[in-house]
N, C-alpha and C. Protein backbone atom coordinates (compact mmCIF):
# COMPACT_ATOMS: atom_id res chain seq x y z
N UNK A 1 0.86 -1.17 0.00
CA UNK A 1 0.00 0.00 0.00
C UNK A 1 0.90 1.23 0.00
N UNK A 2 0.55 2.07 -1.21
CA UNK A 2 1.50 3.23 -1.08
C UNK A 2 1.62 4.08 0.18
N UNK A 3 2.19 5.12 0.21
CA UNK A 3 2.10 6.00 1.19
C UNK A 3 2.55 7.21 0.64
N UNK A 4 1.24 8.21 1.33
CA UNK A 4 0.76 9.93 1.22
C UNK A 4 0.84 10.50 2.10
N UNK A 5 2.04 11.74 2.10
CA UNK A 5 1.68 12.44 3.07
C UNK A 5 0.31 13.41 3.05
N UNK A 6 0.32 13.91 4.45
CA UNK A 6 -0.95 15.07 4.19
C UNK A 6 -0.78 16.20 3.34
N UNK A 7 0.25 16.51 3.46
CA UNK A 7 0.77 17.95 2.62
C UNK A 7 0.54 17.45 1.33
N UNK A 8 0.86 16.40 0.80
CA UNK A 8 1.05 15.54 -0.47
C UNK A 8 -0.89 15.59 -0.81
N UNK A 9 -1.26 15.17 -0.44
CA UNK A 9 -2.44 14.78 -0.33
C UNK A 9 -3.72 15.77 -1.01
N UNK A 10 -3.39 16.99 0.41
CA UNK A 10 -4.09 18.42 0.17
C UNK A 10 -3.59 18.52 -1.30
N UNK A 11 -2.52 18.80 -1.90
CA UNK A 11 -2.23 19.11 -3.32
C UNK A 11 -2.49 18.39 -4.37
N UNK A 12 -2.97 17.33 -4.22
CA UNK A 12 -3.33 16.57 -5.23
C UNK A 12 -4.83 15.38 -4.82
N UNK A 13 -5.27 16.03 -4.17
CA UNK A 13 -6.52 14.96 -3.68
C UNK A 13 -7.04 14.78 -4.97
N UNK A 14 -7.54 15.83 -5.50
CA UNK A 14 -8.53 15.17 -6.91
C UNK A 14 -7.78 13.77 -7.47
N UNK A 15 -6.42 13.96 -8.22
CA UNK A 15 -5.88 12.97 -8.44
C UNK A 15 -5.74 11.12 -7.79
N UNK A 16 -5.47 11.73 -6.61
CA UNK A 16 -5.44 11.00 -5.78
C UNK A 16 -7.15 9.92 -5.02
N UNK A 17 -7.87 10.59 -5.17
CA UNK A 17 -9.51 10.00 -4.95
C UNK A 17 -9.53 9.53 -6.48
N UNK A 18 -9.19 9.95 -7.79
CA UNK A 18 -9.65 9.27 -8.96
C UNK A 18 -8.93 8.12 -8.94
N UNK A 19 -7.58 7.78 -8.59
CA UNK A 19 -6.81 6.43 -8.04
C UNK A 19 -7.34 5.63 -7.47
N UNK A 20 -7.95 5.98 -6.00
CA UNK A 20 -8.61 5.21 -4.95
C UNK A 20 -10.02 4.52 -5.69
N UNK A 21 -10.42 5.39 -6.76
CA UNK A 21 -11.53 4.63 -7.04
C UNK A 21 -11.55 3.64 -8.06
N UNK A 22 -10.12 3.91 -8.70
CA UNK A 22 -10.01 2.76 -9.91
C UNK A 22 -9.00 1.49 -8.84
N UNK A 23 -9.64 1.76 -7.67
CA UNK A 23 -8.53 0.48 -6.87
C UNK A 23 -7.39 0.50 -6.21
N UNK A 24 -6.54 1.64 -6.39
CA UNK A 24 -5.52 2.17 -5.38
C UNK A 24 -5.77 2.37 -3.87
N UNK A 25 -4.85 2.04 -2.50
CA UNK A 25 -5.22 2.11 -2.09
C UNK A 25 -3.69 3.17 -1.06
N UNK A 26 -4.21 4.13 -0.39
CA UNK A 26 -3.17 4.74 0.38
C UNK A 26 -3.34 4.59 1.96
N UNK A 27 -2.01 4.73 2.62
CA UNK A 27 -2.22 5.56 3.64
C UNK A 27 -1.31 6.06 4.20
N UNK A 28 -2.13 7.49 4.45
CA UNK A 28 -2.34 9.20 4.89
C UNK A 28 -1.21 9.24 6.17
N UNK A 29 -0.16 9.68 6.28
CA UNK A 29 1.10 10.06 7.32
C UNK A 29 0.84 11.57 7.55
N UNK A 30 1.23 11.71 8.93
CA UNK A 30 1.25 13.05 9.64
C UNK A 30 2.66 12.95 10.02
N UNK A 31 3.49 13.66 9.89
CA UNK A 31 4.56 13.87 10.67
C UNK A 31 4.96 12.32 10.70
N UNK A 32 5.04 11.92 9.63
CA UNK A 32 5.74 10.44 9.00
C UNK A 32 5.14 9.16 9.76
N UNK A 33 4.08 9.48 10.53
CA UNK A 33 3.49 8.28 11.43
C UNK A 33 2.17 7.97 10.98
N UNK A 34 1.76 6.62 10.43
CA UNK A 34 0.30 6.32 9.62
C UNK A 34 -0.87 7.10 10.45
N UNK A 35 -1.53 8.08 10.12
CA UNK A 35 -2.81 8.71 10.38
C UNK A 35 -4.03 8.14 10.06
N UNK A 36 -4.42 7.47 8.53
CA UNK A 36 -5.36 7.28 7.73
C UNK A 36 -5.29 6.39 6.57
N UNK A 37 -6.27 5.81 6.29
CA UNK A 37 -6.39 5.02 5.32
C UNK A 37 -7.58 5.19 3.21
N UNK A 38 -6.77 5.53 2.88
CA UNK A 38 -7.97 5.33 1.64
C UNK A 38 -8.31 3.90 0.96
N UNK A 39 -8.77 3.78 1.19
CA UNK A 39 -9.30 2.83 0.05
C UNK A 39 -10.95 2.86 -0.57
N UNK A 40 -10.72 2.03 -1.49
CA UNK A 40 -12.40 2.44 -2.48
C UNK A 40 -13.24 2.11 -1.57
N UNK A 41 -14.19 2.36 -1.74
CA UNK A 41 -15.63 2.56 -1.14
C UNK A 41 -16.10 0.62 -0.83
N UNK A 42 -15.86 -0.18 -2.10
CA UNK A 42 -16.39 -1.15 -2.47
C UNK A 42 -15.52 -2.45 -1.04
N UNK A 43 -14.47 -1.73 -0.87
CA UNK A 43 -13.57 -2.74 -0.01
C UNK A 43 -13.96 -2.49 1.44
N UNK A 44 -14.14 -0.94 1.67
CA UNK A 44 -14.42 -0.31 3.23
C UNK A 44 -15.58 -0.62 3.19
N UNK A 45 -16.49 -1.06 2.50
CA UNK A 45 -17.85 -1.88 2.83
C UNK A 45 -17.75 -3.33 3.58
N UNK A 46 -16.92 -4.25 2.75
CA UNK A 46 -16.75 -5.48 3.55
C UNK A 46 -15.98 -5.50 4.34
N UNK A 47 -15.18 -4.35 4.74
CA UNK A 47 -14.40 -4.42 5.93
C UNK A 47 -15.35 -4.16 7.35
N UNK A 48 -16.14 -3.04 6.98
CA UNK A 48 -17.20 -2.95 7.89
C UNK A 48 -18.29 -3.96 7.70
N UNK A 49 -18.16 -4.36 6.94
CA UNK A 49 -19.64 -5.79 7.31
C UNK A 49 -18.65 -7.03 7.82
N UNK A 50 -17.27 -7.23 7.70
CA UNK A 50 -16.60 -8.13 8.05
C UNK A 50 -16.93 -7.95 9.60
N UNK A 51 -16.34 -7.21 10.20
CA UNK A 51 -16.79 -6.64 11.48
C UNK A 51 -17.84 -5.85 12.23
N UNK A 52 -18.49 -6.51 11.29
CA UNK A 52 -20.16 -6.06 12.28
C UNK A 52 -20.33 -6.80 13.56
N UNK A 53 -21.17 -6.15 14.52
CA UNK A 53 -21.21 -7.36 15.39
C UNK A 53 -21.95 -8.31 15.26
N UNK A 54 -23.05 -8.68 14.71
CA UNK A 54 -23.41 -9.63 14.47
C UNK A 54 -22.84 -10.84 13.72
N UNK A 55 -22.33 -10.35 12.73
CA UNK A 55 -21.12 -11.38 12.15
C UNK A 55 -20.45 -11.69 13.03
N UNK A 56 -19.25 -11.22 14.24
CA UNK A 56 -18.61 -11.48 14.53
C UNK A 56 -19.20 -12.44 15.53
N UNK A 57 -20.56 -12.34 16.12
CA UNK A 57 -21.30 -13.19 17.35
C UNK A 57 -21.41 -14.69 16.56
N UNK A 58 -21.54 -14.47 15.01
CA UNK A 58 -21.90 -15.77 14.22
C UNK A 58 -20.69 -16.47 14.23
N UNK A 59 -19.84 -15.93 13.74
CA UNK A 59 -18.42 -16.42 13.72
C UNK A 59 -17.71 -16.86 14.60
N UNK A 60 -17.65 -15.89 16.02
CA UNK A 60 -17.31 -16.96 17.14
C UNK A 60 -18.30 -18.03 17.62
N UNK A 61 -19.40 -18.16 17.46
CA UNK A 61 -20.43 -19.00 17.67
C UNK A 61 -20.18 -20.11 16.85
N UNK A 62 -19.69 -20.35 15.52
CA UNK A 62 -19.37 -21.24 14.72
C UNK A 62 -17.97 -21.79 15.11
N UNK A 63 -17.43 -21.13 15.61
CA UNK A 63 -15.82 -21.40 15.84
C UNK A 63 -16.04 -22.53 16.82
N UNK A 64 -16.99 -21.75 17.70
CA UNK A 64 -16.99 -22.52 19.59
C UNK A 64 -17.65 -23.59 19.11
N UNK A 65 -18.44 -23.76 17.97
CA UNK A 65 -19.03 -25.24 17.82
C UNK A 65 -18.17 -26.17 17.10
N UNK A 66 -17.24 -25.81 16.21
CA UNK A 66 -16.37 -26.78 15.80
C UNK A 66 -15.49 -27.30 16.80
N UNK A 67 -15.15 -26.27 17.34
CA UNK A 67 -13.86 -27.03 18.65
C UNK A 67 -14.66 -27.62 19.27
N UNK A 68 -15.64 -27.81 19.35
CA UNK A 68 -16.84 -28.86 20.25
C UNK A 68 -17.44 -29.88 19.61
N UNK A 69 -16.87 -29.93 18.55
CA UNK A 69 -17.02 -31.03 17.38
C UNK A 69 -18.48 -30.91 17.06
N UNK A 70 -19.35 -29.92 17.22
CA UNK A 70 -20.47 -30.02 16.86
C UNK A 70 -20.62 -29.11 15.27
N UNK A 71 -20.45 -30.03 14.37
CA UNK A 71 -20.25 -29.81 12.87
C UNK A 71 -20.97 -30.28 12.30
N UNK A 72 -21.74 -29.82 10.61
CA UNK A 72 -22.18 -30.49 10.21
C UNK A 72 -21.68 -30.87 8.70
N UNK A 73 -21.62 -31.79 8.14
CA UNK A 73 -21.24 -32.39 6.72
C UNK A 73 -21.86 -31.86 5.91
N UNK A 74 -20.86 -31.79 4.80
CA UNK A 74 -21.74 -30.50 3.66
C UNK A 74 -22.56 -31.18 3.06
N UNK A 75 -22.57 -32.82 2.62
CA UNK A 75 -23.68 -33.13 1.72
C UNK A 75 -25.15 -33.09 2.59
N UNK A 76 -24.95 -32.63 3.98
CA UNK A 76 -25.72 -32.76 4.68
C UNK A 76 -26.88 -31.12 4.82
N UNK A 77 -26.04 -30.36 4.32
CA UNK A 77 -26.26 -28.63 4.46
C UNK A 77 -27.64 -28.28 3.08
N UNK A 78 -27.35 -29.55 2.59
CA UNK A 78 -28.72 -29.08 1.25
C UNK A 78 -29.79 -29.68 1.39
C-alpha cells in the first residue's frame, strides 16, 4: 500500500480520490506516522460488514461449535 503524506495529499486529492476509485489504495502520514487510510468505497464496505457485530457473534459462535465437534457435513447442508 503506497504511502501519502498530508501535505502531499491536500495538493493533489482530486488525483489522488480518482486512483482510490479505480482500486488504489493509500495511507495518509502526519509527521511520518500512519494517520489514515484510503481505500475504495467497495472494499471499506466489507471491511465494515466483516466486522459487524453480528457477524462477529456468528463467527465466534461457529468457531466454539467446531472445537466442540459439533459440525455439520456439507452433503448434509442441502
Amino acid at each position: 500500500m503506497a504511502e501519502i503524506g498530508v501535505k502531499e495529499l491536500k495538493a493533489t486529492a482530486s488525483a489522488v480520490i480518482e486512483e482510490v476509485e479505480r482500486g488504489a489504495a493509500y495511507v495518509v502520514t502526519k509527521r511520518g506516522r500512519p494517520a489514515a487510510v484510503l481505500i475504495p468505497v467497495e472494499e471499506a464496505e466489507d471491511l465494515v460488514l466483516a466486522n459487524a457485530d453480528e457477524y462477529l457473534r456468528m463467527r465466534r459462535a461457529g468457531r466454539t461449535a467446531y472445537a466442540k465437534g459439533r459440525t455439520t457435513d456439507l452433503k448434509d447442508v442441502r
